[in-house]
C-alpha atoms as a PDB file:
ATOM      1  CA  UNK A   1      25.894  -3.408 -11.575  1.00  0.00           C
ATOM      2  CA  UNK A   2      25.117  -0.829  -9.070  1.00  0.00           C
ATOM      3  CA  UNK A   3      26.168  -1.170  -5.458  1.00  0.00           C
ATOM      4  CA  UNK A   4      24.263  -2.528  -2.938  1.00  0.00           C
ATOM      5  CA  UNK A   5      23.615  -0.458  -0.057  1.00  0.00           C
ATOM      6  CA  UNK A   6      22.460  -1.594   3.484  1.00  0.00           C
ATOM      7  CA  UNK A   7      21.003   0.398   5.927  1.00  0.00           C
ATOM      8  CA  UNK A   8      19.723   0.708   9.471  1.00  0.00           C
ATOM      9  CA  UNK A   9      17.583   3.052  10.672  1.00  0.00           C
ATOM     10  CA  UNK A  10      16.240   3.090  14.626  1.00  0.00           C
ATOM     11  CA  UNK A  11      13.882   5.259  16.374  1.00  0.00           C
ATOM     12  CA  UNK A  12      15.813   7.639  18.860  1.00  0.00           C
ATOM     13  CA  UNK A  13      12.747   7.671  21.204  1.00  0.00           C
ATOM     14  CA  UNK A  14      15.217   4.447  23.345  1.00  0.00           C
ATOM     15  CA  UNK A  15      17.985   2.848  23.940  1.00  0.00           C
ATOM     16  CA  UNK A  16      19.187  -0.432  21.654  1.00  0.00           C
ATOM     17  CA  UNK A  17      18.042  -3.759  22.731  1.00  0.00           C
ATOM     18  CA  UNK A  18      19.410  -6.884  21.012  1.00  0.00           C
ATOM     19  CA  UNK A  19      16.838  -7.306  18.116  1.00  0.00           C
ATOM     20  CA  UNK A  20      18.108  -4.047  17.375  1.00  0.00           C
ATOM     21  CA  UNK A  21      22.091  -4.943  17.972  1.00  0.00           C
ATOM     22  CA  UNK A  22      21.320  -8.237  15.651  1.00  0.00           C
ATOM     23  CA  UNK A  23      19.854  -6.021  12.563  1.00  0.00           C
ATOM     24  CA  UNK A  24      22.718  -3.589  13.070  1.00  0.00           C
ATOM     25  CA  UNK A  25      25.236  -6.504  12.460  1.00  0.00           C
ATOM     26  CA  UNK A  26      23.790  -8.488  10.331  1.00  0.00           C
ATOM     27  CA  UNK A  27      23.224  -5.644   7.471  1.00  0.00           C
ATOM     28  CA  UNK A  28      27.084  -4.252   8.478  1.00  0.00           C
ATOM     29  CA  UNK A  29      28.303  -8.145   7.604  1.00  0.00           C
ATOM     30  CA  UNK A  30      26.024  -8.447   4.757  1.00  0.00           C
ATOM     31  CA  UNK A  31      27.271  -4.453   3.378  1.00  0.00           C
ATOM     32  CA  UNK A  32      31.029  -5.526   3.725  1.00  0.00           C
ATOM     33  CA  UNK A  33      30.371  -8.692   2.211  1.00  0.00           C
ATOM     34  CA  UNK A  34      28.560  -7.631  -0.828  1.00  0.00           C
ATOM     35  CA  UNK A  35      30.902  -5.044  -1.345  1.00  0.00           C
ATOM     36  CA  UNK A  36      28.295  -2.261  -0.513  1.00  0.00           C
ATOM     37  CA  UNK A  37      27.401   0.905   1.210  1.00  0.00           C
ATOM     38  CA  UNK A  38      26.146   0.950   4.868  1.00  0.00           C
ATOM     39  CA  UNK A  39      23.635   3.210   6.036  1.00  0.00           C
ATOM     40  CA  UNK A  40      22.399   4.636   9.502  1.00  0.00           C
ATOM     41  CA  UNK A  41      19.380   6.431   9.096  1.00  0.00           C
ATOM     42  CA  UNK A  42      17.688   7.771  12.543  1.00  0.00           C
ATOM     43  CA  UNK A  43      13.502   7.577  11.810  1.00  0.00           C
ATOM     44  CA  UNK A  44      13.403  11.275  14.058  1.00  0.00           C
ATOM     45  CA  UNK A  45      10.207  12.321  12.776  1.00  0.00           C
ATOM     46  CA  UNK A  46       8.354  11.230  16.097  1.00  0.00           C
ATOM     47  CA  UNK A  47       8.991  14.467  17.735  1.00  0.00           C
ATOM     48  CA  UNK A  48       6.997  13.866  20.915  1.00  0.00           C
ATOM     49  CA  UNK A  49       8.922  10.508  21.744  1.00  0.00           C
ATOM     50  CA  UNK A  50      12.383  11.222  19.679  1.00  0.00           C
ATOM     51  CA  UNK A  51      15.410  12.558  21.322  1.00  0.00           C
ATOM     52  CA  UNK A  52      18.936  13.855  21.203  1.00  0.00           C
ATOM     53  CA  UNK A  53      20.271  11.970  24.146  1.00  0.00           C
ATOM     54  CA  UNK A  54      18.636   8.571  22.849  1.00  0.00           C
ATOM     55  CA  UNK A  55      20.576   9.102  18.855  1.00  0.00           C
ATOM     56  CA  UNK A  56      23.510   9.802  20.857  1.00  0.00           C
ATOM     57  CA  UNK A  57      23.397   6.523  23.087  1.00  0.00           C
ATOM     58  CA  UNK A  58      22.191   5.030  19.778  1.00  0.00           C
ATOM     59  CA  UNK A  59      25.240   5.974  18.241  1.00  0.00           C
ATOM     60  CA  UNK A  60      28.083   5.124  21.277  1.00  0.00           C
ATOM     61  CA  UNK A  61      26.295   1.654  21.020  1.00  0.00           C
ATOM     62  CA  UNK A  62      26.598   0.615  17.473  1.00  0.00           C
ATOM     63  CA  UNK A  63      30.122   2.115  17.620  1.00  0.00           C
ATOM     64  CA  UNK A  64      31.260  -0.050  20.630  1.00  0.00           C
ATOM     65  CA  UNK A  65      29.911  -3.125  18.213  1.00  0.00           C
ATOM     66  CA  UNK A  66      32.429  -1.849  15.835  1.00  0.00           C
ATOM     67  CA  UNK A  67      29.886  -0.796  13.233  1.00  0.00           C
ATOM     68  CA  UNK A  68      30.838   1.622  10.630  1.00  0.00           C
ATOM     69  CA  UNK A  69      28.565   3.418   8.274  1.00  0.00           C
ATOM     70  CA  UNK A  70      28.977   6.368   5.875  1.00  0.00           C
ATOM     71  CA  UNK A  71      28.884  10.070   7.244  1.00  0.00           C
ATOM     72  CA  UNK A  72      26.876  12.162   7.951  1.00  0.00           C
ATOM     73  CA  UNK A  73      24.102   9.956   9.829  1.00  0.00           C
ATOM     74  CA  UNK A  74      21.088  10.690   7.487  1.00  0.00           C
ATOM     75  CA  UNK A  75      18.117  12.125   9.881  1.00  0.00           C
ATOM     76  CA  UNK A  76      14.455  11.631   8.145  1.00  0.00           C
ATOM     77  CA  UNK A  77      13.514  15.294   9.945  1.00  0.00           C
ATOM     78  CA  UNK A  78      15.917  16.763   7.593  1.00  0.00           C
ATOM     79  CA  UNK A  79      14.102  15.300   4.544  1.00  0.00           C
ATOM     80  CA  UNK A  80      10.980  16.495   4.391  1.00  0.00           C
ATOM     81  CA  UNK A  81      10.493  18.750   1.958  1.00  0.00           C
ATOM     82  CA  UNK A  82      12.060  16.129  -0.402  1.00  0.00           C
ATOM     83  CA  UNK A  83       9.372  13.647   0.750  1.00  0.00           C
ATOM     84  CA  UNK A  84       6.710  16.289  -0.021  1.00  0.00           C
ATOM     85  CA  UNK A  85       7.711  17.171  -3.315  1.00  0.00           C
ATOM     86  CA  UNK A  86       7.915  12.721  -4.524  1.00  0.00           C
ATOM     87  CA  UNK A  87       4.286  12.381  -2.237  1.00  0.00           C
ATOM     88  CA  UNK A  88       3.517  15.720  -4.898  1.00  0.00           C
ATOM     89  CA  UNK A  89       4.954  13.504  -8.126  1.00  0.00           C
ATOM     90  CA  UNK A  90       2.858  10.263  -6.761  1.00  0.00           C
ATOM     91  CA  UNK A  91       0.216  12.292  -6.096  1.00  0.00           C
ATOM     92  CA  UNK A  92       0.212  14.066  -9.748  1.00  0.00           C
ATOM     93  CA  UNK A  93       0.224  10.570 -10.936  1.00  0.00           C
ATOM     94  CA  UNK A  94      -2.555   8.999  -9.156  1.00  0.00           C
ATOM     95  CA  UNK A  95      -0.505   7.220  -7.241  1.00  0.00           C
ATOM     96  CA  UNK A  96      -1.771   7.870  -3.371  1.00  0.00           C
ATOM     97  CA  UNK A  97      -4.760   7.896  -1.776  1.00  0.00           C
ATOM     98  CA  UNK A  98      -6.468   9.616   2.132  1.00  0.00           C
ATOM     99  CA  UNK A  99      -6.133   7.478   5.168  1.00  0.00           C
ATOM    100  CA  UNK A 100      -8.102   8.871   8.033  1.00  0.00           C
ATOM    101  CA  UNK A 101      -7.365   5.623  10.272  1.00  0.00           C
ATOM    102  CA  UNK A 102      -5.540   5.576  13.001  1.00  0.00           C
ATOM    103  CA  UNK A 103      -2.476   3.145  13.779  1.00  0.00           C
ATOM    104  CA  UNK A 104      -4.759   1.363  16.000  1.00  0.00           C
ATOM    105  CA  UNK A 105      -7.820   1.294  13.716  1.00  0.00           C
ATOM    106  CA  UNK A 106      -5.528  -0.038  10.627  1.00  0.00           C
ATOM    107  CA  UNK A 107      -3.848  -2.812  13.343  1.00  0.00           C
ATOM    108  CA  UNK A 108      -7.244  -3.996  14.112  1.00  0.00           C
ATOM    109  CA  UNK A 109      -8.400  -4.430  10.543  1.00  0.00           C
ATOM    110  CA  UNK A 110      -4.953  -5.972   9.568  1.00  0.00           C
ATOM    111  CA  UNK A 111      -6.314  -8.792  12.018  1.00  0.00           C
ATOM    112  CA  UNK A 112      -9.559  -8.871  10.883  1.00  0.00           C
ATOM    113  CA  UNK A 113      -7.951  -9.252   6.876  1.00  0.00           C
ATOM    114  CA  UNK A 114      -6.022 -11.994   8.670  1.00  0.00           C
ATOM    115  CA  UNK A 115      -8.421 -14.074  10.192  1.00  0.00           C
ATOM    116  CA  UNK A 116     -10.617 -13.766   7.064  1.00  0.00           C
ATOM    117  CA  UNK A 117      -8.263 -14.907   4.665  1.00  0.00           C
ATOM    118  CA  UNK A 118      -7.380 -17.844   6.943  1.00  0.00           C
ATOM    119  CA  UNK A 119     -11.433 -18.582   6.729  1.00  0.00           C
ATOM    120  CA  UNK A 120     -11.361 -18.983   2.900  1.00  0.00           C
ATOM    121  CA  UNK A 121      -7.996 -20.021   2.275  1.00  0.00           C
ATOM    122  CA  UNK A 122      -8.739 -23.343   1.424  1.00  0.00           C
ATOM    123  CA  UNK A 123     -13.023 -23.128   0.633  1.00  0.00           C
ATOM    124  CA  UNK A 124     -14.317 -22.690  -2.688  1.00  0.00           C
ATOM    125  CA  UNK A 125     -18.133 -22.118  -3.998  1.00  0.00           C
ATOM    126  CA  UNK A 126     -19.548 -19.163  -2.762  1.00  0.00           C
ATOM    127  CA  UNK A 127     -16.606 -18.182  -0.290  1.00  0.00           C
ATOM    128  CA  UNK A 128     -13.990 -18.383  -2.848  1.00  0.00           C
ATOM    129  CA  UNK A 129     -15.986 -16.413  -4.817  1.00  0.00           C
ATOM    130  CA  UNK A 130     -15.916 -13.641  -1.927  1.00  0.00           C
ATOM    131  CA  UNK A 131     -11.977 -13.982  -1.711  1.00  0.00           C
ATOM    132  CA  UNK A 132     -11.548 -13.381  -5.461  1.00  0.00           C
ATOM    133  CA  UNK A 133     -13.944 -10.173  -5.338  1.00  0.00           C
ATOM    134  CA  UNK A 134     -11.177  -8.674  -2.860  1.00  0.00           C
ATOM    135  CA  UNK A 135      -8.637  -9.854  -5.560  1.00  0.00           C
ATOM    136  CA  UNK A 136     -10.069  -8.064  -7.886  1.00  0.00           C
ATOM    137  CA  UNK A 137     -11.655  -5.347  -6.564  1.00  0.00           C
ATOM    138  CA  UNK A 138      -7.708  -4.474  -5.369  1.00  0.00           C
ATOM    139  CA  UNK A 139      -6.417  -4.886  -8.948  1.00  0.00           C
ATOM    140  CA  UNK A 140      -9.104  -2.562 -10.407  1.00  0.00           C
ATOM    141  CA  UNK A 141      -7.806  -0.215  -7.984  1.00  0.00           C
ATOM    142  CA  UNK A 142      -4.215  -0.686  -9.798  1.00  0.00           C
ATOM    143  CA  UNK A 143      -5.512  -0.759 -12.958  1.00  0.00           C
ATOM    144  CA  UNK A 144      -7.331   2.846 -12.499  1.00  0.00           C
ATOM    145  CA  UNK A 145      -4.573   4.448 -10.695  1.00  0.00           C
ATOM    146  CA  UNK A 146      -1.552   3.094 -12.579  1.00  0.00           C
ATOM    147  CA  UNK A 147      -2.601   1.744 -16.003  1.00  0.00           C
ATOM    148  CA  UNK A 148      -5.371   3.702 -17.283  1.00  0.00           C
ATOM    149  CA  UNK A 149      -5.313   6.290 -18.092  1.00  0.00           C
ATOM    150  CA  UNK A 150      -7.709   9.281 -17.781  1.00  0.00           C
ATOM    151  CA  UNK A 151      -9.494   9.886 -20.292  1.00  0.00           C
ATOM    152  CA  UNK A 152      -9.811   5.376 -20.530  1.00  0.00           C
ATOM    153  CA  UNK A 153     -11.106   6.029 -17.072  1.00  0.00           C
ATOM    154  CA  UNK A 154     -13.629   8.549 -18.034  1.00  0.00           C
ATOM    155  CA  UNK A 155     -15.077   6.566 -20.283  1.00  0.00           C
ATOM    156  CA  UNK A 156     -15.373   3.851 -17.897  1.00  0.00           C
ATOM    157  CA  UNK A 157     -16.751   5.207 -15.130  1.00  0.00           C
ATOM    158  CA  UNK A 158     -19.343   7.014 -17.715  1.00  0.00           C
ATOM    159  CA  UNK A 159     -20.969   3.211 -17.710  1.00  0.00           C
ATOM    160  CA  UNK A 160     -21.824   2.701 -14.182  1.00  0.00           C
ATOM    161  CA  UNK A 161     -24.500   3.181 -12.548  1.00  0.00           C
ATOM    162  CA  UNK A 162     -24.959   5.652  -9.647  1.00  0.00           C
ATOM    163  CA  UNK A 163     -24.151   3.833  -6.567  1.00  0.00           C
ATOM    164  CA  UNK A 164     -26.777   3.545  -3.586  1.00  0.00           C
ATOM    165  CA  UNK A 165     -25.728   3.490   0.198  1.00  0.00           C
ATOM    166  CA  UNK A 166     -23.046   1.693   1.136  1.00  0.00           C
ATOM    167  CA  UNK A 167     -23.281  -1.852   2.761  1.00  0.00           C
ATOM    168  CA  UNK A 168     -21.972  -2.745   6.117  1.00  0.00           C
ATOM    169  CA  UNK A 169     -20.052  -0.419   8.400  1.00  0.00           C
ATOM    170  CA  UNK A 170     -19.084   2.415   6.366  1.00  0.00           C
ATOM    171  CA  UNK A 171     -22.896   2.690   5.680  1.00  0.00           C
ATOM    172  CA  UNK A 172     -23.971   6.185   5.563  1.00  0.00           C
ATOM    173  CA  UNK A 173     -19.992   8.433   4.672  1.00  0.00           C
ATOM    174  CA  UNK A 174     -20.899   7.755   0.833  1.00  0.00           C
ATOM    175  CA  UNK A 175     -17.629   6.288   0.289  1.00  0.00           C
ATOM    176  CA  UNK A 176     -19.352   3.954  -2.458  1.00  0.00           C
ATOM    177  CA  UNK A 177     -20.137   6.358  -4.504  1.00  0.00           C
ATOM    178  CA  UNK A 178     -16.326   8.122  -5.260  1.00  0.00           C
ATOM    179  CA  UNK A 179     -15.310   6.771  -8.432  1.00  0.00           C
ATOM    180  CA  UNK A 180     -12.441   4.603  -7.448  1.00  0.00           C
ATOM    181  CA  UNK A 181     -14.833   2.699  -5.176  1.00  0.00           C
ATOM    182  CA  UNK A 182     -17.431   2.484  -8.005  1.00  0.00           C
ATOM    183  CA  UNK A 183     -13.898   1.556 -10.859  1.00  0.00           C
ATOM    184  CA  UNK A 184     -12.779  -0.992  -8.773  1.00  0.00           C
ATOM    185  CA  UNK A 185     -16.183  -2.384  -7.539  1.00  0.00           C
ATOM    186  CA  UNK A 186     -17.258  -2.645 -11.202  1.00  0.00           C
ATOM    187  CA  UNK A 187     -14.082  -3.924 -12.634  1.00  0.00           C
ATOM    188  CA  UNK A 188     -14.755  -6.982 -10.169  1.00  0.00           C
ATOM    189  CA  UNK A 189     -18.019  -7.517 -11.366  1.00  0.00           C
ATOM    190  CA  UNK A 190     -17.053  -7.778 -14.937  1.00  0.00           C
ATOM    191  CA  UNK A 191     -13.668 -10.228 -14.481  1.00  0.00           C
ATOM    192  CA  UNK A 192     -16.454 -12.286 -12.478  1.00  0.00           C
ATOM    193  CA  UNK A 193     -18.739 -11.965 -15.150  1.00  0.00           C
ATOM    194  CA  UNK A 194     -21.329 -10.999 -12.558  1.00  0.00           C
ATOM    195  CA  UNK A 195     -20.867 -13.917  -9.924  1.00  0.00           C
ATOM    196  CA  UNK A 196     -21.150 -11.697  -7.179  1.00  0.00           C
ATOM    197  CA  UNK A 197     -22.276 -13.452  -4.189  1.00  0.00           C
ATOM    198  CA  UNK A 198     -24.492 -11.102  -1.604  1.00  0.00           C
ATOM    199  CA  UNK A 199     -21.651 -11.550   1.240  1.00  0.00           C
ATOM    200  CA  UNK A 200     -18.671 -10.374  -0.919  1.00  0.00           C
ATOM    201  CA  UNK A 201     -20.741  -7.610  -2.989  1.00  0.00           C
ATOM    202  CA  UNK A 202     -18.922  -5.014   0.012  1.00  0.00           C
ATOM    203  CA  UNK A 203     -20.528  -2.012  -1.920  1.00  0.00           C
ATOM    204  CA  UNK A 204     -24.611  -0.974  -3.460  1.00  0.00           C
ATOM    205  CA  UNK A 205     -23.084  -0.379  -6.689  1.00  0.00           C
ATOM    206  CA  UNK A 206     -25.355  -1.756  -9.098  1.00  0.00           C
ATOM    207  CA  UNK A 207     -24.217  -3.937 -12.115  1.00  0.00           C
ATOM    208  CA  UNK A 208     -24.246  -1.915 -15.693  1.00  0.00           C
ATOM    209  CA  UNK A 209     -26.601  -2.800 -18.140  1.00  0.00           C
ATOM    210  CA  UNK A 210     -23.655  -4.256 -20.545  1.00  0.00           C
ATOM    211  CA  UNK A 211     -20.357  -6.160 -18.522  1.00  0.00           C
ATOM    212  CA  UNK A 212     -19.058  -6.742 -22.143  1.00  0.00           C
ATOM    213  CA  UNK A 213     -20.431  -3.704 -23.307  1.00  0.00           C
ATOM    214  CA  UNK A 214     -18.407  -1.711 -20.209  1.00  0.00           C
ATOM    215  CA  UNK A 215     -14.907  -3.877 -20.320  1.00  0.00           C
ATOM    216  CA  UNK A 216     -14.204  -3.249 -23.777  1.00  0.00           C
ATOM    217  CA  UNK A 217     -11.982  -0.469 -23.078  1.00  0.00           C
ATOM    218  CA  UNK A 218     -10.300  -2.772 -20.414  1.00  0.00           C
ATOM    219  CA  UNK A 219      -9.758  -5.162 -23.790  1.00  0.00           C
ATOM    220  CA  UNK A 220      -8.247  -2.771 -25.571  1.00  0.00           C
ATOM    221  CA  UNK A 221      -5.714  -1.718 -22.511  1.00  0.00           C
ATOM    222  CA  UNK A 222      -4.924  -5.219 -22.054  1.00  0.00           C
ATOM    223  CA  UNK A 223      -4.317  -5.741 -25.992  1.00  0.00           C
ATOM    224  CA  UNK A 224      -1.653  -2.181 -25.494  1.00  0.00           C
ATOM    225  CA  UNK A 225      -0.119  -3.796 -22.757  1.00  0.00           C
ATOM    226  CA  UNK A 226       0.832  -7.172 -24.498  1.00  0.00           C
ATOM    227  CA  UNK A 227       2.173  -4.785 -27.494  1.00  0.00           C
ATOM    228  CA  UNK A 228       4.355  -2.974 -24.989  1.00  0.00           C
END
């Protein structure tokens, strides 16, 4: 069995407070009790906030709690290049995807995810119907970045229509009409044999002429993934 290994890894853009003195000791006792390796990594990568005097207070603090961890400190800022080359190996495998929101834009539609699923949680009919299109439309993004693969996708994609404008507030970038949008949107449609109710459809991607016709391939992946 491997060994475990702990870790905790502040910002050096302050000084410690207690949530962060708690953490620190609660993943040392949990590393010496376990038998494992403990970690401090500093997150430096901030470089308008992060500084040398704050890693070194940082440091003098979590030493004064008696905290030990393995040397050197690991710094993220001297990683990089060896984050660029696994984002390269995700990337070569489909794996990522753009984000052009910003950390307040993405904070304000984590709440709006929130409230919504609190709104459906416990409604069925129509609603539920809307909850399980974001279901699936998310695992038809899995399936066509992880499980299928290209040429499966090809084939796919080959049987759906062109896509129209997009509904709601991305109306008018196109998004709809990239292919992942259009995979996932689609795969939806057929696991919900075409219920799509007008306030979950999220996309003007119109149905293809044959569901069944369209998610055989998706048979035949599921049938190689039971046989694996």
């Amino acid at each position: 069995m491997p060994q475990p290994v702990f870790r905790f890894a502040p910002s050096p853009n302050g000084h410690l407070h207690l949530g962060h003195a708690l953490s620190a000791l609660q993943n040392f006792d949990m590393a010496r009790a376990a038998g494992g390796r403990f970690l401090l990594r500093m997150e430096d990568i901030d470089t308008t906030r992060c500084r040398p005097e704050f890693e070194a207070a940082i440091i003098e603090d979590l030493a004064w709690l008696g905290i030990q961890w393995e040397q050197p400190v690991r710094r993220q800022s001297e990683h990089l290049d060896e984050y660029r080359a696994a984002l390269g190996k995700l990337a070569a495998m489909r794996l990522t995807f753009p984000s052009f929101e910003s950390r307040a834009e993405i904070a304000h539609m984590v709440g709006d995810h929130a409230m919504i699923a609190l709104d459906v949680r416990e409604l069925d009919g129509e609603r539920a119907i809307d909850r399980n299109i974001v279901v699936l439309h998310e695992l038809g993004h899995v399936i066509d970045f992880v499980l299928a693969d290209d040429a499966l996708v090809a084939q796919l994609d080959a049987g759906i229509p062109d896509a129209g404008t997009c509904n709601g507030p991305v109306d008018g970038i196109g998004a709809c009409t990239a292919i992942p949008e259009r995979f996932a949107d689609t795969f939806a449609k057929w696991a919900l044999r075409g219920r799509f109710s007008l306030a979950g459809s999220g996309y003007g991607i119109p149905t293809p002429p044959s569901l069944e016709d369209w998610g055989m391939p998706l048979s035949r992946l599921a049938a190689q993934l039971d046989a694996q």
